[in-house]
Each structure stands twice: as C-alpha cells, then as structure tokens.
PDB file of N, CA and C in Angstrom:
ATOM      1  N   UNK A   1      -2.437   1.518  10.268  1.00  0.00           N
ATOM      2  CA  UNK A   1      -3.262   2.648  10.618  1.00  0.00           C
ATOM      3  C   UNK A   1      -4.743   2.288  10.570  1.00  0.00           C
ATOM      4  N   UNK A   2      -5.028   1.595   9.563  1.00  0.00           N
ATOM      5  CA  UNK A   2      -6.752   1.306   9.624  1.00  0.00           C
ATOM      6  C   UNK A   2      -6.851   0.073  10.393  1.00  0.00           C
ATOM      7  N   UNK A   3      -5.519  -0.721  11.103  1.00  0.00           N
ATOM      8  CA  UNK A   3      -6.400  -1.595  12.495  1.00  0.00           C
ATOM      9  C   UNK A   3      -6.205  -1.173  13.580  1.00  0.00           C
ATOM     10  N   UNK A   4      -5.901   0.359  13.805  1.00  0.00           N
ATOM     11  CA  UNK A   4      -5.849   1.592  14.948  1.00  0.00           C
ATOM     12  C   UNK A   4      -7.051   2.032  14.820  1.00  0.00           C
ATOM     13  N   UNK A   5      -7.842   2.393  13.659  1.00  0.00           N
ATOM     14  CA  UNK A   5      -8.315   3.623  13.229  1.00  0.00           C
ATOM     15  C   UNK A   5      -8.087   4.504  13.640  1.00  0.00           C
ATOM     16  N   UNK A   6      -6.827   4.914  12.881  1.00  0.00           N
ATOM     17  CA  UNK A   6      -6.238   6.414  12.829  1.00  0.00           C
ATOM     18  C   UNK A   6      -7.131   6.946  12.301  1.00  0.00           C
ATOM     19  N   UNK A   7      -7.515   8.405  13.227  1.00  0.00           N
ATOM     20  CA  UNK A   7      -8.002   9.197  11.899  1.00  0.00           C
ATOM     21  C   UNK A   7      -7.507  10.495  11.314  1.00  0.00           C
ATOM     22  N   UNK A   8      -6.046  10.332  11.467  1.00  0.00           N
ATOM     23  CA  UNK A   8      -5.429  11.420  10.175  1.00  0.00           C
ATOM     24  C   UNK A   8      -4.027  10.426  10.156  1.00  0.00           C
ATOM     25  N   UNK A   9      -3.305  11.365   9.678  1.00  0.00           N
ATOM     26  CA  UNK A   9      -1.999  11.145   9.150  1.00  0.00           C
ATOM     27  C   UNK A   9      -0.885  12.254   9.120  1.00  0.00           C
ATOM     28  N   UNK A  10       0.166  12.403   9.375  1.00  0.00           N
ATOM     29  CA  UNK A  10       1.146  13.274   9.562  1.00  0.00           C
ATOM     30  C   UNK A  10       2.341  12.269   9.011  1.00  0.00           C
ATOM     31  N   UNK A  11       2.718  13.685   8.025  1.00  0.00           N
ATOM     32  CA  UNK A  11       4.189  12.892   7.318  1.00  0.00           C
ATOM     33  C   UNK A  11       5.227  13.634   7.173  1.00  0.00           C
ATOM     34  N   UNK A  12       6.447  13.434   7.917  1.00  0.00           N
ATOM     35  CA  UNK A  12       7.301  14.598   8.143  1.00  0.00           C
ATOM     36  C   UNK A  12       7.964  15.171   6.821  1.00  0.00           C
ATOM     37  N   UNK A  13       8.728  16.222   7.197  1.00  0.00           N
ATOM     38  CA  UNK A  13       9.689  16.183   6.236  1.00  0.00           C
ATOM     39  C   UNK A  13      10.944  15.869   6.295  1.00  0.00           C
ATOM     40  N   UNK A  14      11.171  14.795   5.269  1.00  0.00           N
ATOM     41  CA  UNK A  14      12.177  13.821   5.073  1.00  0.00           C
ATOM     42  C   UNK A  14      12.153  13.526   3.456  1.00  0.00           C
ATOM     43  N   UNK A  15      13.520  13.529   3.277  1.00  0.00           N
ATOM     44  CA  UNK A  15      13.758  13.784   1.476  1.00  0.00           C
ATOM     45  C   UNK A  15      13.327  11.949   0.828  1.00  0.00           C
ATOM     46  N   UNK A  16      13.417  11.198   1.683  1.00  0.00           N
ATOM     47  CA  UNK A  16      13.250   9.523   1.155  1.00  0.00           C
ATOM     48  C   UNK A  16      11.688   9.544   1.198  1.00  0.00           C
ATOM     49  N   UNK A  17      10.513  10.112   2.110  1.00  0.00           N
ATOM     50  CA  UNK A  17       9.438  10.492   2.161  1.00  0.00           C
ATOM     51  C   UNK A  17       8.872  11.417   0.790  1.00  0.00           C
ATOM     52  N   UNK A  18       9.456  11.827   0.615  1.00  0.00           N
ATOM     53  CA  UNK A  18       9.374  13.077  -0.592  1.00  0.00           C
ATOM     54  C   UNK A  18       8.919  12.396  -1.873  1.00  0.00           C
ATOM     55  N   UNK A  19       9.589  11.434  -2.002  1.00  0.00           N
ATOM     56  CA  UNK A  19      10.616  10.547  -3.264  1.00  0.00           C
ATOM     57  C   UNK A  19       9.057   9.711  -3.307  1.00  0.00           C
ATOM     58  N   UNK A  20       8.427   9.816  -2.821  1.00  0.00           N
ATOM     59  CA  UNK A  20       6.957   8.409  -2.874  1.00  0.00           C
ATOM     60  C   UNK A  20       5.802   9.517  -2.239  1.00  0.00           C
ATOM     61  N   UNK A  21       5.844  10.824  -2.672  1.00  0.00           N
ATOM     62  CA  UNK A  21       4.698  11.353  -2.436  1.00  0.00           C
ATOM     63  C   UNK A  21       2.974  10.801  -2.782  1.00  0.00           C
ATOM     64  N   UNK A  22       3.388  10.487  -4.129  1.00  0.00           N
ATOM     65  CA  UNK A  22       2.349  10.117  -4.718  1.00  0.00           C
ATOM     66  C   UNK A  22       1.783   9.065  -4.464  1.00  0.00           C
ATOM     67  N   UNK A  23       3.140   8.184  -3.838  1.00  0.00           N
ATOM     68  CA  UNK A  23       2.096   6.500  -3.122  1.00  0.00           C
ATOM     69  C   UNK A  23       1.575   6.935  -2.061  1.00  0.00           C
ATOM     70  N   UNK A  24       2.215   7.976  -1.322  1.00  0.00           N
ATOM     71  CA  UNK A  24       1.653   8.143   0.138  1.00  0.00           C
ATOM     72  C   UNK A  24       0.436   8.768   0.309  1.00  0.00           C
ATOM     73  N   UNK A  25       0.658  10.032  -0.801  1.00  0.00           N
ATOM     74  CA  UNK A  25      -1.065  10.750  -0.752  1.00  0.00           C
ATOM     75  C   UNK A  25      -2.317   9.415  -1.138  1.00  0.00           C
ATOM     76  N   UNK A  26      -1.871   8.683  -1.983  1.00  0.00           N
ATOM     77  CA  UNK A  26      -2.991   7.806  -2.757  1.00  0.00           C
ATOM     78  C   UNK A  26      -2.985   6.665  -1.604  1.00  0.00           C
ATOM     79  N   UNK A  27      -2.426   6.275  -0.687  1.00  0.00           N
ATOM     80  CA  UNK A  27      -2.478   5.362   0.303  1.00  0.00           C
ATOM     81  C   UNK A  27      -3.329   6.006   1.591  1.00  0.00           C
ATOM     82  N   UNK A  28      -2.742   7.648   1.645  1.00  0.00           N
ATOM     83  CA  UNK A  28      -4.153   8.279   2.509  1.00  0.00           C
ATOM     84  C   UNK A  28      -5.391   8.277   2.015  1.00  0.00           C
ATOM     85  N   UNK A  29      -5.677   8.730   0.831  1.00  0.00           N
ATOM     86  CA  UNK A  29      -7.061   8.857  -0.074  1.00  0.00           C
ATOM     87  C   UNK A  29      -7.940   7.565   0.161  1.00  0.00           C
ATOM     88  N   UNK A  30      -6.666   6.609  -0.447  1.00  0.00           N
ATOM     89  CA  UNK A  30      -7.201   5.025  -0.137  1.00  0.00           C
ATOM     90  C   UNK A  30      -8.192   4.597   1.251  1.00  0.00           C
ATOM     91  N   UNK A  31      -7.835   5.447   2.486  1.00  0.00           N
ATOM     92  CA  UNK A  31      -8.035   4.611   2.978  1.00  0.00           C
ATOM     93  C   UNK A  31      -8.867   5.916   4.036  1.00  0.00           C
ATOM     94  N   UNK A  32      -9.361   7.118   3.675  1.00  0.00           N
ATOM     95  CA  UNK A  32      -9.711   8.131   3.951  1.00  0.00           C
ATOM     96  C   UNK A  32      -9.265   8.932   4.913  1.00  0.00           C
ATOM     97  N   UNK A  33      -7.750   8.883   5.263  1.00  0.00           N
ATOM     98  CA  UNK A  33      -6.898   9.836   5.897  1.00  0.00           C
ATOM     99  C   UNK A  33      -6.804  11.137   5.878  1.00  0.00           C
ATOM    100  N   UNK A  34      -7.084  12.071   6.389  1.00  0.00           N
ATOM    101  CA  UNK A  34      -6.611  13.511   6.102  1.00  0.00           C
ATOM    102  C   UNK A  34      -5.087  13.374   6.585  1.00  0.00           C
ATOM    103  N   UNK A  35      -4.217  14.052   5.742  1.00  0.00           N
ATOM    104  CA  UNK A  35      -3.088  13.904   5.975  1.00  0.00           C
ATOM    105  C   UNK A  35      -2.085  15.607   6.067  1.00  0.00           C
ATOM    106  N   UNK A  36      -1.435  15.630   7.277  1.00  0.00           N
ATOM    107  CA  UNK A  36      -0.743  17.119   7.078  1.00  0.00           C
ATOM    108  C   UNK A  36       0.611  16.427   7.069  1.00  0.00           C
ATOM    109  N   UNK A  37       1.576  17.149   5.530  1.00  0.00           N
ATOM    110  CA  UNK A  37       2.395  16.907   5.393  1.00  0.00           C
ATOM    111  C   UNK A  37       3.934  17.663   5.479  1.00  0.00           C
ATOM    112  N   UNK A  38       5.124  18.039   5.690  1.00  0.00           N
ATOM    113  CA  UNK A  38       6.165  18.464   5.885  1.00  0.00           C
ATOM    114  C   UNK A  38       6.724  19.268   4.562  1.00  0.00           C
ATOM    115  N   UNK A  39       6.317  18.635   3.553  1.00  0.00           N
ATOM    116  CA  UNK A  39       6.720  19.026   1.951  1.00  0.00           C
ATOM    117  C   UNK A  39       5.670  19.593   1.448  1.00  0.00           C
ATOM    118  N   UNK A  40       5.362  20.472   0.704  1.00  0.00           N
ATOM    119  CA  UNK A  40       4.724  20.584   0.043  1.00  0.00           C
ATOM    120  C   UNK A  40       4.515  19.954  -1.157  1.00  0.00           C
ATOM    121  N   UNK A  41       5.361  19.348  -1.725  1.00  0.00           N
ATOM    122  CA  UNK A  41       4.659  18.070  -2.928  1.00  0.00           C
ATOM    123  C   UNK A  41       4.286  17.043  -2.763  1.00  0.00           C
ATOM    124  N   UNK A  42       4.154  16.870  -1.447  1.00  0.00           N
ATOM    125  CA  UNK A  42       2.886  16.002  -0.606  1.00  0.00           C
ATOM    126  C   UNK A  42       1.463  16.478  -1.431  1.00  0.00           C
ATOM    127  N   UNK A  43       1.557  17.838  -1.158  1.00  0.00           N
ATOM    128  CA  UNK A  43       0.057  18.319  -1.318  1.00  0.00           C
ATOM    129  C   UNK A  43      -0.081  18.480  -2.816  1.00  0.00           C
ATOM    130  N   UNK A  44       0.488  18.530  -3.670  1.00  0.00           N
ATOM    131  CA  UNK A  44       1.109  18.758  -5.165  1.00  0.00           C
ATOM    132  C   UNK A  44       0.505  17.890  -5.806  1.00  0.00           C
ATOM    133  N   UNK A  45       1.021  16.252  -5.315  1.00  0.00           N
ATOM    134  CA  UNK A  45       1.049  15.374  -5.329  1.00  0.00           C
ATOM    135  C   UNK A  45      -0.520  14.444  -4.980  1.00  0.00           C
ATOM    136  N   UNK A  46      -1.733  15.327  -4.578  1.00  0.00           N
ATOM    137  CA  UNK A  46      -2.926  14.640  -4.037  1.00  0.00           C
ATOM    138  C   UNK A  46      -2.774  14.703  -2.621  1.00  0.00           C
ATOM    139  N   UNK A  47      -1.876  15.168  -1.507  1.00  0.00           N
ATOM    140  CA  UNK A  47      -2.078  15.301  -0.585  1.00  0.00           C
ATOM    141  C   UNK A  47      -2.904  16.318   0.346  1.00  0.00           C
ATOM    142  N   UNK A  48      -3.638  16.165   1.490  1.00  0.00           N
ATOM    143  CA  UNK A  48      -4.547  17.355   1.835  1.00  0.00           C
ATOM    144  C   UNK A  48      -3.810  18.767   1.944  1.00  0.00           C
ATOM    145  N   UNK A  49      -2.616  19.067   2.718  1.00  0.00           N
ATOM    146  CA  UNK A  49      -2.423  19.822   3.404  1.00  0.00           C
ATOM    147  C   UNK A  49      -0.692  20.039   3.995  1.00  0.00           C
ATOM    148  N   UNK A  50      -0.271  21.165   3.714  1.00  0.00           N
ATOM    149  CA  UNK A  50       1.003  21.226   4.437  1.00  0.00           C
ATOM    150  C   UNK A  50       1.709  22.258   5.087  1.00  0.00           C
ATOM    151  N   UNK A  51       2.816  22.080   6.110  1.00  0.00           N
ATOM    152  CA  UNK A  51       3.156  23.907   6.415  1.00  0.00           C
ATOM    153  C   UNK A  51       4.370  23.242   6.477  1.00  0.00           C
ATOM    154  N   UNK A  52       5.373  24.538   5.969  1.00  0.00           N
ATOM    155  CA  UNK A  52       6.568  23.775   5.759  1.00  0.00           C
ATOM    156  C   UNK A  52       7.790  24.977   5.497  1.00  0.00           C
ATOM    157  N   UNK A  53       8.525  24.836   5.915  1.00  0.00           N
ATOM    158  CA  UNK A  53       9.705  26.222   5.212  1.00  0.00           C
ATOM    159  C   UNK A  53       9.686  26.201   3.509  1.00  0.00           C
ATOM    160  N   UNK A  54       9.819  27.153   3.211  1.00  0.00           N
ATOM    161  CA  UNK A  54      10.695  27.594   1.785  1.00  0.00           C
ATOM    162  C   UNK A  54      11.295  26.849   1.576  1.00  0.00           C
ATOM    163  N   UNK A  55      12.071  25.674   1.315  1.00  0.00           N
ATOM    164  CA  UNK A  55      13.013  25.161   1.116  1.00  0.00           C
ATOM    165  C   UNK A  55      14.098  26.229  -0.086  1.00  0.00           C
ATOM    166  N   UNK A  56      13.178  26.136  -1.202  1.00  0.00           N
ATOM    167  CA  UNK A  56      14.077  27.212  -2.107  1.00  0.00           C
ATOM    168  C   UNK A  56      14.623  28.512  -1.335  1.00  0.00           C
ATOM    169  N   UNK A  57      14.051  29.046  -0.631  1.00  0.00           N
ATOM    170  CA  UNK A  57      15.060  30.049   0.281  1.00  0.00           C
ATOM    171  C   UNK A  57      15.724  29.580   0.931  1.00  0.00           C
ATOM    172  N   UNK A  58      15.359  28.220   1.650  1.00  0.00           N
ATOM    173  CA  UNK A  58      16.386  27.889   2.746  1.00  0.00           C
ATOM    174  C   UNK A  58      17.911  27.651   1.760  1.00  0.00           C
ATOM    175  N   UNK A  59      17.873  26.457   0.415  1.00  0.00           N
ATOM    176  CA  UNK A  59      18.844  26.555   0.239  1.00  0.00           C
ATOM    177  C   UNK A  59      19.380  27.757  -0.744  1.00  0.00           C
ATOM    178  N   UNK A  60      18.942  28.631  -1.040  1.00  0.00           N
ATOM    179  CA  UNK A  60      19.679  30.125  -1.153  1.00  0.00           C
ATOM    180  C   UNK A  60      20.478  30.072  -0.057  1.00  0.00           C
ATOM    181  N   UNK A  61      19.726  30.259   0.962  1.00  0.00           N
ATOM    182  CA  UNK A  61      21.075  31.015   2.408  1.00  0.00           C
ATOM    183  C   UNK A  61      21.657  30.118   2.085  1.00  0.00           C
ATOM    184  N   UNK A  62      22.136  28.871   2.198  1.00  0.00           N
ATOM    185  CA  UNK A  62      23.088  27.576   2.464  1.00  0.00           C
ATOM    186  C   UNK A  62      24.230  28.326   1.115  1.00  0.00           C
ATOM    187  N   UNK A  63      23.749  28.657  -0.178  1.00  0.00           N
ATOM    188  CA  UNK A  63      24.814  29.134  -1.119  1.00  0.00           C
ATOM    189  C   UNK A  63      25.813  30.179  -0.574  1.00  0.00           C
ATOM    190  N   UNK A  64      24.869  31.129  -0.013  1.00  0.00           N
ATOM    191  CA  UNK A  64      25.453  32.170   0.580  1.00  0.00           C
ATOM    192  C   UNK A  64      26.482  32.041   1.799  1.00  0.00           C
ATOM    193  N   UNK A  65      26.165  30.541   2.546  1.00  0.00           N
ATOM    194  CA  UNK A  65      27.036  30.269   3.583  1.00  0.00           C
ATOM    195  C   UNK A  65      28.193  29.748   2.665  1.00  0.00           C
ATOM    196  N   UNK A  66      28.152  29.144   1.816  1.00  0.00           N
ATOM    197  CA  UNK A  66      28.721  28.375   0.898  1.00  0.00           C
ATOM    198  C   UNK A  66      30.294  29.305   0.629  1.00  0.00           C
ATOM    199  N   UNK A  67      29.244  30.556   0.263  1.00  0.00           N
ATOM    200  CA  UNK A  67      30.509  31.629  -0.500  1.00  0.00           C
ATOM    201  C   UNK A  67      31.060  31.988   0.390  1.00  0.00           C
ATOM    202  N   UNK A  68      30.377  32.615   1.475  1.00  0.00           N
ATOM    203  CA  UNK A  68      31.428  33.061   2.919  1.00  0.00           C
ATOM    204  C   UNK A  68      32.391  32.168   3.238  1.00  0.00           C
ATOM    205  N   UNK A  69      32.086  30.960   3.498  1.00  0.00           N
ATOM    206  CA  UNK A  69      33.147  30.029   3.584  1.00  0.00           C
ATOM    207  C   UNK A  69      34.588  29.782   2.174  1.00  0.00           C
ATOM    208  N   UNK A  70      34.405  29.897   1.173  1.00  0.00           N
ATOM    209  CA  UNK A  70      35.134  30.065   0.131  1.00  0.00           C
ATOM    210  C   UNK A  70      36.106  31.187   0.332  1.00  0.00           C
ATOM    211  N   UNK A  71      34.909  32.073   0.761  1.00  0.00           N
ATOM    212  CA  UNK A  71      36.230  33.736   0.915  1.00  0.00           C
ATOM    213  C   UNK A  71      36.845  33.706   2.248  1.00  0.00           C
ATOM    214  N   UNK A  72      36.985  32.628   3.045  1.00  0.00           N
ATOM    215  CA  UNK A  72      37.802  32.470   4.307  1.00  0.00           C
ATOM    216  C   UNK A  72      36.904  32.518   5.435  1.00  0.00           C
ATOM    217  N   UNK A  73      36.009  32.417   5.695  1.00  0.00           N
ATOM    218  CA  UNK A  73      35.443  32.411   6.823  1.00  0.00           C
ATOM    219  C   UNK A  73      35.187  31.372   7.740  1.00  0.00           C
ATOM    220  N   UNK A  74      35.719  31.032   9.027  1.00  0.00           N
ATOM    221  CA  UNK A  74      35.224  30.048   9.092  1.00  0.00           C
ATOM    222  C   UNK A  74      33.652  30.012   9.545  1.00  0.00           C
ATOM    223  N   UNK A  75      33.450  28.220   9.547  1.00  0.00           N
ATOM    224  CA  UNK A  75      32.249  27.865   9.633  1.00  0.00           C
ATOM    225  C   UNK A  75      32.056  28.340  11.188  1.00  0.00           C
ATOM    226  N   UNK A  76      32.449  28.133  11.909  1.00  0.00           N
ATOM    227  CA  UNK A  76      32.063  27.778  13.247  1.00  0.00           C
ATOM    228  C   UNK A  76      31.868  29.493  13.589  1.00  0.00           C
ATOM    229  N   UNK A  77      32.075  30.650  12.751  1.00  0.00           N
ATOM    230  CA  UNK A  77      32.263  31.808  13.446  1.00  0.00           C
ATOM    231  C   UNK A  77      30.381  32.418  12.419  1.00  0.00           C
ATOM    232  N   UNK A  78      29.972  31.368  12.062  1.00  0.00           N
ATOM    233  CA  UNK A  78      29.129  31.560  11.143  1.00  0.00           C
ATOM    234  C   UNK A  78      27.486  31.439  11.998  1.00  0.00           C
ATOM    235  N   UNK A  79      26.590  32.399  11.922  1.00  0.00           N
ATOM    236  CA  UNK A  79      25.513  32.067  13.379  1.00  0.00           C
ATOM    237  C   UNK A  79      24.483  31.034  12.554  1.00  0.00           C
ATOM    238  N   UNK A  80      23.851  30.560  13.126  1.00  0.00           N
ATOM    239  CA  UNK A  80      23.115  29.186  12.773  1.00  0.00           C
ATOM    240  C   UNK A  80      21.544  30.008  12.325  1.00  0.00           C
ATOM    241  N   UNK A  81      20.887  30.011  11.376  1.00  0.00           N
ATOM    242  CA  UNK A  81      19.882  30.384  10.962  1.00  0.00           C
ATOM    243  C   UNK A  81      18.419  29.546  10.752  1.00  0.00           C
ATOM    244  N   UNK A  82      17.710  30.187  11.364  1.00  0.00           N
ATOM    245  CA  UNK A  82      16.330  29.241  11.294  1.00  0.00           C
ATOM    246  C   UNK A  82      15.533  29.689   9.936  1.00  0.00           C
ATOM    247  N   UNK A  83      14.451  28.780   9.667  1.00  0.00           N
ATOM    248  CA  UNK A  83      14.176  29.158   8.471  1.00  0.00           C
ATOM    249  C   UNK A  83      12.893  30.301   8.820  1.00  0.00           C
ATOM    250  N   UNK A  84      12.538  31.497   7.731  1.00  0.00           N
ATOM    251  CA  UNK A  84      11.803  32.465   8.415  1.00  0.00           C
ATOM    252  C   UNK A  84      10.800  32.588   7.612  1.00  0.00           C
ATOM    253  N   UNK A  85      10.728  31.896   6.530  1.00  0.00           N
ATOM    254  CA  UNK A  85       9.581  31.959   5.570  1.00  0.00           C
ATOM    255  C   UNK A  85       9.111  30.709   6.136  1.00  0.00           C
ATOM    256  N   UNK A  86       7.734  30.096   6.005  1.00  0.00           N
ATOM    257  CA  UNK A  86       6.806  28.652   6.111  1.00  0.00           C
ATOM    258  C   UNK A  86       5.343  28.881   5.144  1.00  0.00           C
ATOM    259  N   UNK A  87       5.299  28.182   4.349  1.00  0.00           N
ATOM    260  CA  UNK A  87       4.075  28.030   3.811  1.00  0.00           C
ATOM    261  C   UNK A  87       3.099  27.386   3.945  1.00  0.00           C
ATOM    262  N   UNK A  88       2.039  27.574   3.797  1.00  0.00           N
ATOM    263  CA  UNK A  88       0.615  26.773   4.221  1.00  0.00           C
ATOM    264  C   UNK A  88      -0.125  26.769   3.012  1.00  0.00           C
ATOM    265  N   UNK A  89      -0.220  25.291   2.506  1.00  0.00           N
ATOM    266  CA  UNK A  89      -0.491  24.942   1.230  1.00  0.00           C
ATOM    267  C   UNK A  89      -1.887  23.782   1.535  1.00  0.00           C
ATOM    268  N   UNK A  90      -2.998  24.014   0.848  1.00  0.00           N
ATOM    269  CA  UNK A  90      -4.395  22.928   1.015  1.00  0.00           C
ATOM    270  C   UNK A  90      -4.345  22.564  -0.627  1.00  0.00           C
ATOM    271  N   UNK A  91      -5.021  21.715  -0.610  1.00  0.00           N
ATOM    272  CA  UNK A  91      -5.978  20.619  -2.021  1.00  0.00           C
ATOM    273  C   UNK A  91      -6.734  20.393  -1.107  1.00  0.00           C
ATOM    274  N   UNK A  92      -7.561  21.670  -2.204  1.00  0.00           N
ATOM    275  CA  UNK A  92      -9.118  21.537  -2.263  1.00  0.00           C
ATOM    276  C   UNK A  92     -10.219  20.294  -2.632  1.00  0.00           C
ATOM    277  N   UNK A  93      -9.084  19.832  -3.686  1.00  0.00           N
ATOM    278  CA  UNK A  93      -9.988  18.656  -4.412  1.00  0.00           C
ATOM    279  C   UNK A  93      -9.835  17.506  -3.559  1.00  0.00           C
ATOM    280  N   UNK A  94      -8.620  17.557  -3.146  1.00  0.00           N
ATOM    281  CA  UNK A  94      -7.993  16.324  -1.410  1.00  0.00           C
ATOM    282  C   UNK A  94      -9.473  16.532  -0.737  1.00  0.00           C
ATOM    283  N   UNK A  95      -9.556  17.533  -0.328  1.00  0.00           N
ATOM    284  CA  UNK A  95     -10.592  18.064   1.179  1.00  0.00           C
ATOM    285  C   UNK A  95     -11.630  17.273   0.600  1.00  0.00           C
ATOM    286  N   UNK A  96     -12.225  18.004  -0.919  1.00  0.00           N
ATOM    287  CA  UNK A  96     -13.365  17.522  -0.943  1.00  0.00           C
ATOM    288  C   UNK A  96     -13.747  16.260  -1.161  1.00  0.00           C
ATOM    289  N   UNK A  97     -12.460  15.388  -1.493  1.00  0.00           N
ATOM    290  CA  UNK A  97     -13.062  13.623  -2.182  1.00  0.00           C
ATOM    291  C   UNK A  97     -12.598  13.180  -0.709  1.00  0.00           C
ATOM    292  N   UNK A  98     -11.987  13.652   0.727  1.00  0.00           N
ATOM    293  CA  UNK A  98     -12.354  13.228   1.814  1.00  0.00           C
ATOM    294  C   UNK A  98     -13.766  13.785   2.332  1.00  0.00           C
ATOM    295  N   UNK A  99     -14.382  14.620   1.902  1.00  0.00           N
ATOM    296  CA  UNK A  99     -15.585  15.223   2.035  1.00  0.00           C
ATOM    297  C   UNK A  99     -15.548  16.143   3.517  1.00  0.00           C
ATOM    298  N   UNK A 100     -14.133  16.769   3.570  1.00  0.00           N
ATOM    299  CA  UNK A 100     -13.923  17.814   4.868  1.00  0.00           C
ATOM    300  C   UNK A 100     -14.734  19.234   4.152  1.00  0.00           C
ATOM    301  N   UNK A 101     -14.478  20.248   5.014  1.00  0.00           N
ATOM    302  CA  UNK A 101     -15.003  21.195   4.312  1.00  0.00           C
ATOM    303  C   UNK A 101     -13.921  22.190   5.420  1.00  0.00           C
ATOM    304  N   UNK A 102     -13.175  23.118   4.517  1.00  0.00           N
ATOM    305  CA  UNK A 102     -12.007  23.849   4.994  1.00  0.00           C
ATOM    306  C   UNK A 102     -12.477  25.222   5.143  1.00  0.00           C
ATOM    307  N   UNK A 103     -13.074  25.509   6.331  1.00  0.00           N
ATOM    308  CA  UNK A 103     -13.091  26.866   6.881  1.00  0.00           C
ATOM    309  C   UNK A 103     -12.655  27.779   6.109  1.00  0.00           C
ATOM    310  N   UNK A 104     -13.333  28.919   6.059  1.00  0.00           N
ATOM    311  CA  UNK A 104     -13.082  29.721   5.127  1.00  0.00           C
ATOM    312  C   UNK A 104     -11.610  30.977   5.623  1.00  0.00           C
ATOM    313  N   UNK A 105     -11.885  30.667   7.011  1.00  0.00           N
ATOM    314  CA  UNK A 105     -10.662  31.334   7.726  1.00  0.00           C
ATOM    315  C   UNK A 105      -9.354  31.074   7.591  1.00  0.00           C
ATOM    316  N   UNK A 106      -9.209  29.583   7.127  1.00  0.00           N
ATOM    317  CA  UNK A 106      -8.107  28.995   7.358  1.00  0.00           C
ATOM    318  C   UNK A 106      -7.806  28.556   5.400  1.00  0.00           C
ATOM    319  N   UNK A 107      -8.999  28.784   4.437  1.00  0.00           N
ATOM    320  CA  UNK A 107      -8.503  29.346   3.109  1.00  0.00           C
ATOM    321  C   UNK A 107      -7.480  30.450   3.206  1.00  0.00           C
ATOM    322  N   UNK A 108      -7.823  31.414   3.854  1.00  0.00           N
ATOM    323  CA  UNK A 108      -7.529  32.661   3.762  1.00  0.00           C
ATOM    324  C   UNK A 108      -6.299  33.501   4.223  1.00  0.00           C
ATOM    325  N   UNK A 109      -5.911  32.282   5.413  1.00  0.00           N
ATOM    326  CA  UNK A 109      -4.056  32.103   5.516  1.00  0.00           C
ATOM    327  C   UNK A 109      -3.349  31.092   5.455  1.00  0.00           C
ATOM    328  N   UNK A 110      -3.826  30.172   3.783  1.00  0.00           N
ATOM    329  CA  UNK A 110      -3.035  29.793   3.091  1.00  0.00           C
ATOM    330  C   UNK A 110      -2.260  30.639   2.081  1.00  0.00           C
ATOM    331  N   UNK A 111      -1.072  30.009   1.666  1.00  0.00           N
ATOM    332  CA  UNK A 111      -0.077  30.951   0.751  1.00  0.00           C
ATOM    333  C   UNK A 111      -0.477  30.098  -0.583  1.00  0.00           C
ATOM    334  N   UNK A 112      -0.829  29.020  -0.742  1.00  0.00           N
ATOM    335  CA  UNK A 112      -1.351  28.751  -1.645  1.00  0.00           C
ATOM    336  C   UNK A 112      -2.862  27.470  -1.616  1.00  0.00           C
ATOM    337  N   UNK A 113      -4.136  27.688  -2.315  1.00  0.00           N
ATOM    338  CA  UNK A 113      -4.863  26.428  -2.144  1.00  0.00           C
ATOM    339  C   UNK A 113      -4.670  26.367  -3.998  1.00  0.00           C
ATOM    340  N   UNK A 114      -4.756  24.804  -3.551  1.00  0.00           N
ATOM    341  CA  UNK A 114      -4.752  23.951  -5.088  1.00  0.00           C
ATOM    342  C   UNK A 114      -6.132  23.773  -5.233  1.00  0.00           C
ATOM    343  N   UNK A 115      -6.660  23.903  -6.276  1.00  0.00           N
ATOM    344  CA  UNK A 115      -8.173  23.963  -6.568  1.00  0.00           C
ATOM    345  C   UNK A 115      -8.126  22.859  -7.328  1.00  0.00           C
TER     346      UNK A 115
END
C-alpha cells in the first residue's frame, strides 16, 4: 500500500480479519491510513471507523432459526433475512493522531464515537 500510495484502507468483514484487529489498526496508524472497517473491533481496537450490522442481533435471529428448525420446520420453507440494524462507530483519538477532523454532521449519525 505505501508503494501505491494508498490513501485509505478498507477492511472487510471477515472473522480471520477480526482475530488481528489490533495489528491491522496499528499497521494503518503506522503508516497513516484512514481505515473503514467491517467489524467494529476494528475501531475498538485503534481503528478509524466502521459501519457494520449488529452482529449480536444477527446471531439472536440465527438462535431463533435454530429453534424453528428443532420444532420441525424445515429450513428451506424458512425466508432468508437481511440484517436491519448497522452501526456507525468513529475513534476520535484514530481521527485525531491521523490529524482528520470528522465533521460534525457525520459525529452526529454515529451510534457510537470512541473518545
């Protein structure tokens, strides 16, 4: 990325990605990446920024498919569900040791900023 000069970073969500948040945020920082990430413990973790489903709701429903299926249902008669919650999570302290400065508009429909 720095013999591109990229200048951001995008990191999906992927559970083996997850697992090395902390090298990945400190490898963006390193090297002055703004980075939007898929997980939120990307951003937890020292990362700038993320939008991402609930996961904790998502796997609620999955229990709930879980039990329907137990009490006889089949799967295939079961409708496929998208996720309907997404959160939008900043680090503030990310923004500022890249020295961005985050609109005050876009504070303001985050669900959470890390200060």
């Amino acid at each position: 990325m720095t013999r591109e000069h990229a200048g951001a970073l995008f990191v999906p969500a992927d559970i083996i990605l997850v697992r090395h948040a902390q090298q990945i945020a400190a490898l963006a920082a390193r090297h002055g990446l703004p980075a939007m990430y898929g997980f939120r413990e990307h951003v937890e973790a020292g990362g700038l920024m993320s939008y991402a489903p609930n996961f904790a709701v998502m796997y609620r429903r999955a229990a709930v498919y879980v039990d329907k299926i137990l009490k006889g249902a089949r799967p295939a008669d079961l409708p496929v569900e998208q996720p309907t919650k997404f959160e939008f999570v900043i680090n503030l302290k990310t923004a500022k040791a890249l020295g961005l400065t985050i609109p005050p508009s876009l504070l303001q429909r985050a669900d959470q900023v890390i200060e």
